[in-house]
PDB file of N, CA and C in Angstrom:
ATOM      1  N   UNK A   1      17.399  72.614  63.233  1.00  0.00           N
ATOM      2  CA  UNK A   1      16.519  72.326  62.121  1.00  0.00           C
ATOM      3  C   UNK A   1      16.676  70.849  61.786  1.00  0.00           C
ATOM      4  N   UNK A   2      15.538  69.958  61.203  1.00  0.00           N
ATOM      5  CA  UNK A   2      15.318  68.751  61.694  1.00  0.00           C
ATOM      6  C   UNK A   2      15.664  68.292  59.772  1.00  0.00           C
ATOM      7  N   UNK A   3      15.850  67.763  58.806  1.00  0.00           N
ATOM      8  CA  UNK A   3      15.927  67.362  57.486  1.00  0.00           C
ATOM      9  C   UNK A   3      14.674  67.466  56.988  1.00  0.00           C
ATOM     10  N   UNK A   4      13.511  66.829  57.836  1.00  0.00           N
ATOM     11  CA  UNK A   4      12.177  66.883  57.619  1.00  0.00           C
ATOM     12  C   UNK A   4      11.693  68.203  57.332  1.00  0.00           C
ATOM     13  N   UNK A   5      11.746  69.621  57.994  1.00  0.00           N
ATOM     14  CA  UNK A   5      12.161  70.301  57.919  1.00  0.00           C
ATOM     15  C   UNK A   5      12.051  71.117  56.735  1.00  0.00           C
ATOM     16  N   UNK A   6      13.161  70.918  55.969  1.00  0.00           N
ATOM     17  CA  UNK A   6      13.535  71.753  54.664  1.00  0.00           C
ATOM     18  C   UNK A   6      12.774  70.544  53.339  1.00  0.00           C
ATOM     19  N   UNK A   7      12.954  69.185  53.962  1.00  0.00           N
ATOM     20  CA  UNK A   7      12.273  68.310  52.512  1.00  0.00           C
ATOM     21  C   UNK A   7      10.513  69.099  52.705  1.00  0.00           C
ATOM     22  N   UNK A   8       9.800  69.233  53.820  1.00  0.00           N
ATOM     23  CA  UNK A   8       8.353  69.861  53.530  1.00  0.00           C
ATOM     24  C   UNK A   8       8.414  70.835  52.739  1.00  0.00           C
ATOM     25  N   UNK A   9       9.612  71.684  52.781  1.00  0.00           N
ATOM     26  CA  UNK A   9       9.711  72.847  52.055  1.00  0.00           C
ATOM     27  C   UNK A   9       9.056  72.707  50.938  1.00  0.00           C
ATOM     28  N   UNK A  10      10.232  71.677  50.271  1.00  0.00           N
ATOM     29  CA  UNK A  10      11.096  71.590  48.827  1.00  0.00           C
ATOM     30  C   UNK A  10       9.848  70.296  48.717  1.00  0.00           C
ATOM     31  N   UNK A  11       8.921  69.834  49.140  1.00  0.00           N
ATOM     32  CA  UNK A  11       8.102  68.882  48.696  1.00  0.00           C
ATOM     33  C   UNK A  11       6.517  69.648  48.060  1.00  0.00           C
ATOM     34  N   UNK A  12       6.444  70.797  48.814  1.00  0.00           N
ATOM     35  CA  UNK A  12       5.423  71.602  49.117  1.00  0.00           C
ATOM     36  C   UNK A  12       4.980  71.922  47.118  1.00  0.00           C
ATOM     37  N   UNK A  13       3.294  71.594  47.164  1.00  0.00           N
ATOM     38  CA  UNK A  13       2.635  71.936  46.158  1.00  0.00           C
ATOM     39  C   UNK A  13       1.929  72.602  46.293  1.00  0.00           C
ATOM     40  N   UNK A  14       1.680  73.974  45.310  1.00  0.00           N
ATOM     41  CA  UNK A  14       2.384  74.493  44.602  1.00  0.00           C
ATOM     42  C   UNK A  14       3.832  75.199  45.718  1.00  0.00           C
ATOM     43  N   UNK A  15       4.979  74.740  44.947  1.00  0.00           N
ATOM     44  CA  UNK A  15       6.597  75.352  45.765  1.00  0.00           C
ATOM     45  C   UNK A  15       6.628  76.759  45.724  1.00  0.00           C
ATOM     46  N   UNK A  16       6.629  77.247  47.089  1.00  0.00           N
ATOM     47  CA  UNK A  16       7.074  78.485  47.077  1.00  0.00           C
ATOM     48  C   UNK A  16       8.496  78.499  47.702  1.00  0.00           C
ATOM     49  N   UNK A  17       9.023  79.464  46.896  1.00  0.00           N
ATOM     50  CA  UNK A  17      10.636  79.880  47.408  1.00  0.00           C
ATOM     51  C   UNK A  17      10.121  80.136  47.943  1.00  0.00           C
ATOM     52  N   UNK A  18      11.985  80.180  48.977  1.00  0.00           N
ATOM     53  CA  UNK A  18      12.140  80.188  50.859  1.00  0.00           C
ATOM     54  C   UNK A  18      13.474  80.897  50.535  1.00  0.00           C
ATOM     55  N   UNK A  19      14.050  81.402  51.839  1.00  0.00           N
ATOM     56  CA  UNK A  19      15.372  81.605  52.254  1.00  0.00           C
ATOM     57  C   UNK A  19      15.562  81.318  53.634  1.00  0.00           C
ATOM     58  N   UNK A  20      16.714  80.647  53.319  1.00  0.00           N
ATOM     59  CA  UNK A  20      17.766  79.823  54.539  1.00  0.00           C
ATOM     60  C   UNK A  20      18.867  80.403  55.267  1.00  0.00           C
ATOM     61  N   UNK A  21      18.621  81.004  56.748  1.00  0.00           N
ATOM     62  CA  UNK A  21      19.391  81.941  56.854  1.00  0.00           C
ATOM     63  C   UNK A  21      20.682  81.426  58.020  1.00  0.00           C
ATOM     64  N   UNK A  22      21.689  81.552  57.992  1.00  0.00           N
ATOM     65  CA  UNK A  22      22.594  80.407  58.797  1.00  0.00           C
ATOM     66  C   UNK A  22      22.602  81.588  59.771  1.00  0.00           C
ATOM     67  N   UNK A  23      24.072  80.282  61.026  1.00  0.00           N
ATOM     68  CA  UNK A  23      24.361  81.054  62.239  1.00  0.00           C
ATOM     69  C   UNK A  23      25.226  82.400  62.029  1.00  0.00           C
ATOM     70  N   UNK A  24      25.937  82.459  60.978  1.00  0.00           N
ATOM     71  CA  UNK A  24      27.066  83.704  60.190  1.00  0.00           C
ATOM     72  C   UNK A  24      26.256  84.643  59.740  1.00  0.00           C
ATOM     73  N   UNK A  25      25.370  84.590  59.549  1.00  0.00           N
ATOM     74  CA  UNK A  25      24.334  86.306  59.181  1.00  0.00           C
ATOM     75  C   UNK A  25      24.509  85.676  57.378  1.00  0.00           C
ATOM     76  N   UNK A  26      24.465  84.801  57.170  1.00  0.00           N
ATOM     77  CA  UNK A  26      24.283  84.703  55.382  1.00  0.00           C
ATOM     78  C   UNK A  26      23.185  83.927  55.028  1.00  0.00           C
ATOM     79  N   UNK A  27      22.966  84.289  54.095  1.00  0.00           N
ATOM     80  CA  UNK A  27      21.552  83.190  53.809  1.00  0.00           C
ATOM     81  C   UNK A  27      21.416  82.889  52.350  1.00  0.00           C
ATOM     82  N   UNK A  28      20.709  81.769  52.023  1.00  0.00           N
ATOM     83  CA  UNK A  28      20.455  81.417  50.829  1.00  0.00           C
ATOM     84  C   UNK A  28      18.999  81.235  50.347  1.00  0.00           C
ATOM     85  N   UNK A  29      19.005  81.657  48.957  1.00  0.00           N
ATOM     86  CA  UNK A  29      17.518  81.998  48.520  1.00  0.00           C
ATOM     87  C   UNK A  29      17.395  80.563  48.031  1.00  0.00           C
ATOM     88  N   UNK A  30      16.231  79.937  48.123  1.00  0.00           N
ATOM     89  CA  UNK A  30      15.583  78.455  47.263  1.00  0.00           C
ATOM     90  C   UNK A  30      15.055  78.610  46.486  1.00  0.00           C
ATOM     91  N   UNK A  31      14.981  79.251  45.067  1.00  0.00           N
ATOM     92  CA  UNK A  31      13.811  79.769  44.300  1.00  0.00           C
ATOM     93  C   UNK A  31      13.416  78.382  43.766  1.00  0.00           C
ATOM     94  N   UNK A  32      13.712  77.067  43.821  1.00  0.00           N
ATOM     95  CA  UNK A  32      13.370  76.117  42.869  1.00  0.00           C
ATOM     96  C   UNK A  32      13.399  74.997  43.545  1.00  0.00           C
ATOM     97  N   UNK A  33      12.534  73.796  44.140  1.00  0.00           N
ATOM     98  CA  UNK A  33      12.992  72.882  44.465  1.00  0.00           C
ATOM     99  C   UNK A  33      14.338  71.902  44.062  1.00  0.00           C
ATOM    100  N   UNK A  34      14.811  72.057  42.651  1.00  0.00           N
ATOM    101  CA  UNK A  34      16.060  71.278  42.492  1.00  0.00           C
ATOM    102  C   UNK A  34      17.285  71.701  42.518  1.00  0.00           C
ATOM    103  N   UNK A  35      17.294  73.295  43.720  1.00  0.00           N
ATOM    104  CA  UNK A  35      18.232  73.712  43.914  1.00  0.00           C
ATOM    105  C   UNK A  35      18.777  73.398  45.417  1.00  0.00           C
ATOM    106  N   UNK A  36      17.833  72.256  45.894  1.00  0.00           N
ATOM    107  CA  UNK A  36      18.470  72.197  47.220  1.00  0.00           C
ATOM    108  C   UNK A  36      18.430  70.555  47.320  1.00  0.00           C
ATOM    109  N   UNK A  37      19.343  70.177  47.712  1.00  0.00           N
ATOM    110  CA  UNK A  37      19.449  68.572  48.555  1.00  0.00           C
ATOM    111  C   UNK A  37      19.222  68.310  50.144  1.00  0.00           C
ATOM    112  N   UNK A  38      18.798  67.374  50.460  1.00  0.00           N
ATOM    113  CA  UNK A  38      18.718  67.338  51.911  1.00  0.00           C
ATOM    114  C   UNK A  38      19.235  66.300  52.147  1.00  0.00           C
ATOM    115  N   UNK A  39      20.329  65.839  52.936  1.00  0.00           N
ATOM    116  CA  UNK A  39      21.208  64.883  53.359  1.00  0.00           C
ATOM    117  C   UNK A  39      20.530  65.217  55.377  1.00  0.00           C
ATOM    118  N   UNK A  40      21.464  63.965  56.275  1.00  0.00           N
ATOM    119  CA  UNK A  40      21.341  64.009  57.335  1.00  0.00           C
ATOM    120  C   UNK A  40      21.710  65.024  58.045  1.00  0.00           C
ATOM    121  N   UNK A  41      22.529  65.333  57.948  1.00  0.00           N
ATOM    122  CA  UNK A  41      22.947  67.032  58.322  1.00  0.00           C
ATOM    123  C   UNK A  41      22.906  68.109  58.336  1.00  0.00           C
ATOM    124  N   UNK A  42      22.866  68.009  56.792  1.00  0.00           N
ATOM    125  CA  UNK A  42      22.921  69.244  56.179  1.00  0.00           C
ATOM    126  C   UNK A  42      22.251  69.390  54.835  1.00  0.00           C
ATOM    127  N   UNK A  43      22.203  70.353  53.927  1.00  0.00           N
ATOM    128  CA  UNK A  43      21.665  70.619  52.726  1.00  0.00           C
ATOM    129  C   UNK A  43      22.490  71.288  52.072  1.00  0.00           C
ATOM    130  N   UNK A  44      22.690  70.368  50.552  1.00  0.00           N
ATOM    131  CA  UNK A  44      23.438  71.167  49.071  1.00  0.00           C
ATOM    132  C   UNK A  44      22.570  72.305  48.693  1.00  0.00           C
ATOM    133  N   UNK A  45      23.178  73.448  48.752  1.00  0.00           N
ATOM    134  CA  UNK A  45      22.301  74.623  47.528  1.00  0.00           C
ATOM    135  C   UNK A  45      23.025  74.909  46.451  1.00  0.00           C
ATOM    136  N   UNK A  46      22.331  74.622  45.595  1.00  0.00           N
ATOM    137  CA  UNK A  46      23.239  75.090  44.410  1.00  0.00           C
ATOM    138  C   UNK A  46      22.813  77.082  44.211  1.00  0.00           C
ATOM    139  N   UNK A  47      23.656  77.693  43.835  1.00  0.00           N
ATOM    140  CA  UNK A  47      23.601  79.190  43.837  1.00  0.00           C
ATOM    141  C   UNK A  47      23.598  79.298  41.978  1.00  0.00           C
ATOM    142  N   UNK A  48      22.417  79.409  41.369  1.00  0.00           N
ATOM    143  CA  UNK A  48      21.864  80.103  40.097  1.00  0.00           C
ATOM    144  C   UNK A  48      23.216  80.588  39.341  1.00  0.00           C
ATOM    145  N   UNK A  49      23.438  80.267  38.440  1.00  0.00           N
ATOM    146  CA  UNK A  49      24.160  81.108  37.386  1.00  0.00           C
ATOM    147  C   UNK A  49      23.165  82.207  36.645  1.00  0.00           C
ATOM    148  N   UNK A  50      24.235  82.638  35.997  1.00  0.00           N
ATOM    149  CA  UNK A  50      22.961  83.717  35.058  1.00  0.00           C
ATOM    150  C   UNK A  50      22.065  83.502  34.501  1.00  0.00           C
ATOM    151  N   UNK A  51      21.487  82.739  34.123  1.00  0.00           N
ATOM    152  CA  UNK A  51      20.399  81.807  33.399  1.00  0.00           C
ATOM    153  C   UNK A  51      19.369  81.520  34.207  1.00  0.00           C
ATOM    154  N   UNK A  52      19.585  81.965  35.574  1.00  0.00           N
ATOM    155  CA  UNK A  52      18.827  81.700  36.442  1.00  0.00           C
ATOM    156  C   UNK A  52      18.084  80.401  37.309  1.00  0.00           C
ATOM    157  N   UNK A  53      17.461  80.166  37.855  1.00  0.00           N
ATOM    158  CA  UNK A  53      17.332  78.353  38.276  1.00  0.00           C
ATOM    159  C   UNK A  53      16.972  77.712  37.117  1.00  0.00           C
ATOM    160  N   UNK A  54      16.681  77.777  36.122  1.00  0.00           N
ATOM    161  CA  UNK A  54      16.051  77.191  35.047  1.00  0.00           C
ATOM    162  C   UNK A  54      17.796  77.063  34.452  1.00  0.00           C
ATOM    163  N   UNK A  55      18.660  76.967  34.945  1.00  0.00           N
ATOM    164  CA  UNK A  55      20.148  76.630  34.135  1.00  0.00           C
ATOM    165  C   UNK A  55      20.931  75.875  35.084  1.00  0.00           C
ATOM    166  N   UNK A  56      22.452  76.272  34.761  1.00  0.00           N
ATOM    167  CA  UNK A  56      23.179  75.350  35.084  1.00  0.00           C
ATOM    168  C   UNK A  56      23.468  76.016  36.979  1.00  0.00           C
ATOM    169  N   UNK A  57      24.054  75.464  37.560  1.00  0.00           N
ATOM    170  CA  UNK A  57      24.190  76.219  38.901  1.00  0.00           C
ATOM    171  C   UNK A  57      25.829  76.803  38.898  1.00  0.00           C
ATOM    172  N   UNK A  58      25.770  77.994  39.633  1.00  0.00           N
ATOM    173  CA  UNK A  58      27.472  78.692  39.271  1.00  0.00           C
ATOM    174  C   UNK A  58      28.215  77.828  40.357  1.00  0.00           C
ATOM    175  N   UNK A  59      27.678  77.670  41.877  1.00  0.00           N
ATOM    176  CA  UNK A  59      28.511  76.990  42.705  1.00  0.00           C
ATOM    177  C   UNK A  59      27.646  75.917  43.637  1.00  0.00           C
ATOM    178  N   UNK A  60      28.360  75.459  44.603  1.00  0.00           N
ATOM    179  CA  UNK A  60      27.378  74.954  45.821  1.00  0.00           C
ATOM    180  C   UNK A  60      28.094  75.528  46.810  1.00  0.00           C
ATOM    181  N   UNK A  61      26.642  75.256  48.191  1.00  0.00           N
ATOM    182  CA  UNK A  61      27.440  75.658  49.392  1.00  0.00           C
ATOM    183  C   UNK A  61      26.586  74.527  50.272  1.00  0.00           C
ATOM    184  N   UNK A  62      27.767  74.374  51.080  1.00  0.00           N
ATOM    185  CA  UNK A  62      26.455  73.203  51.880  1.00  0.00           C
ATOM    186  C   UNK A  62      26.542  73.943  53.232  1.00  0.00           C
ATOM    187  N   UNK A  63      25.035  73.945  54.031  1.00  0.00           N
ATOM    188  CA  UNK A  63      24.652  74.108  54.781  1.00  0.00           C
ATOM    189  C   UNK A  63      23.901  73.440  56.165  1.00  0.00           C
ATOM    190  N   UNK A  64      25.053  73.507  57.231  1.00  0.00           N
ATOM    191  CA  UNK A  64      24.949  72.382  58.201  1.00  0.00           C
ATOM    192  C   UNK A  64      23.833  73.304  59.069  1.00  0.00           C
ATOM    193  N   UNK A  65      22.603  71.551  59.153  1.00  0.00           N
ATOM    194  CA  UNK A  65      21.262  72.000  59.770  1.00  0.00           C
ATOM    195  C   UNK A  65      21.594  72.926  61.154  1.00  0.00           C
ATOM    196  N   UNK A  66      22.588  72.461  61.537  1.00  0.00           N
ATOM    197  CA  UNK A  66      22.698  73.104  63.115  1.00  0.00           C
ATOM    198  C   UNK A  66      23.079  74.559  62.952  1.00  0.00           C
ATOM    199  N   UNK A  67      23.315  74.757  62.217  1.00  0.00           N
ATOM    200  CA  UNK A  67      23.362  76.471  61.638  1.00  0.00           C
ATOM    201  C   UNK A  67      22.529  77.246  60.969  1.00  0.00           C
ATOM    202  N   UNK A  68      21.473  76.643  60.419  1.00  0.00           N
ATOM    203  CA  UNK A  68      20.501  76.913  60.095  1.00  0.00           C
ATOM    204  C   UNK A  68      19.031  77.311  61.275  1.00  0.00           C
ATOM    205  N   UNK A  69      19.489  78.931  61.402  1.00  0.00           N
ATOM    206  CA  UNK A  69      18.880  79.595  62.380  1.00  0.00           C
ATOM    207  C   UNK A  69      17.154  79.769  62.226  1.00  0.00           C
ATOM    208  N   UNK A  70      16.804  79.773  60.755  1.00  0.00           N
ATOM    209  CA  UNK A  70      15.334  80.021  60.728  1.00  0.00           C
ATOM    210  C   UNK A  70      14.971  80.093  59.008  1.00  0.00           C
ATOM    211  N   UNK A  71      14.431  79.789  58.665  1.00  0.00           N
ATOM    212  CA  UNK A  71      13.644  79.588  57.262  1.00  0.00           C
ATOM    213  C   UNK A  71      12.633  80.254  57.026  1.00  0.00           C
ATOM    214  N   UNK A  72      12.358  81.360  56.032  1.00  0.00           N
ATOM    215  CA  UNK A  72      11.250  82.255  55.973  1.00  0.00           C
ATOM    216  C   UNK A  72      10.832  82.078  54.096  1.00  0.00           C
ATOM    217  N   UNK A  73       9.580  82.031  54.135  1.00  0.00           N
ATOM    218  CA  UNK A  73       9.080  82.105  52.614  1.00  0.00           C
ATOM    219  C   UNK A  73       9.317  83.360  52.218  1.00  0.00           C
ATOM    220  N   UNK A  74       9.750  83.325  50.794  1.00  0.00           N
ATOM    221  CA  UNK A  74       9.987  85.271  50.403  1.00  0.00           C
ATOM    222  C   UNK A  74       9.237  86.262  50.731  1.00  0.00           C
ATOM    223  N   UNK A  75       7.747  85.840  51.020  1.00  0.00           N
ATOM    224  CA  UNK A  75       6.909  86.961  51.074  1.00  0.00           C
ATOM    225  C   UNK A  75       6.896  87.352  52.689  1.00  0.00           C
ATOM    226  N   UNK A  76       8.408  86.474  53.102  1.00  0.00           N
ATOM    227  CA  UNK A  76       8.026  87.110  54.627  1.00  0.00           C
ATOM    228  C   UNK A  76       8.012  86.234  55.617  1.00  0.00           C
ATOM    229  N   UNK A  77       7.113  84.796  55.408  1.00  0.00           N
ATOM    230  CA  UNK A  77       6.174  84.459  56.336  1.00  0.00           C
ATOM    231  C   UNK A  77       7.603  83.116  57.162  1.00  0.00           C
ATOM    232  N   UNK A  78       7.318  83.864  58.568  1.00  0.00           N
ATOM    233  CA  UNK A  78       8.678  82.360  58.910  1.00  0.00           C
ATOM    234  C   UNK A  78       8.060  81.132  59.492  1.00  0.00           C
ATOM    235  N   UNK A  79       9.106  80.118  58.677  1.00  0.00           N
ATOM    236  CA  UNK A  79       8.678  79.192  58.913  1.00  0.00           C
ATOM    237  C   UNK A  79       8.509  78.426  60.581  1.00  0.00           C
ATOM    238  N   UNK A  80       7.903  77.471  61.104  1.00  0.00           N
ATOM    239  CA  UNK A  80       8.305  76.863  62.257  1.00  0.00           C
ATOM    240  C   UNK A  80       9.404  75.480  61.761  1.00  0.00           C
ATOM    241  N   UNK A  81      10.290  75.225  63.220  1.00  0.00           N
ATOM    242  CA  UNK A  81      10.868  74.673  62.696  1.00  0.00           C
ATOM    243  C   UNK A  81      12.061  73.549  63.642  1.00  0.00           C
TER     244      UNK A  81
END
């Protein structure tokens, strides 16, 4: 997965959440564009506290592009990539 990539995501008007699914079988939901960073490598997600994306974030996890197996919008649809 290329940086370009996940910024179309997270640039995309109107933003639809995505989920990011790595090489370990785990994945992370994007419900919000300012829950994800895109660096050269890899990408910060911040993971929602209870308050939901509209709050503070409970943790991060960063996620190296080369593990990042495939990107699908919630309703399903996968991304190319």
């Amino acid at each position: 997965m290329k940086p370009e990539d996940i910024l179309g995501l997270l640039r995309a008007r109107p933003f639809e959440p995505f989920r990011i699914h790595m090489s370990d079988g785990s994945a992370f939901v994007i419900r919000h564009p300012e829950l994800a960073m895109v660096a050269q490598s890899k990408v910060l997600v911040g993971i929602p506290g209870p308050k939901g994306p509209e709050g503070p974030v409970e943790r991060t996890v960063f996620c190296a592009l080369i593990h990042i197996t495939r990107v699908e919008k919630l309703d399903g649809t996968p991304q190319q990539g």
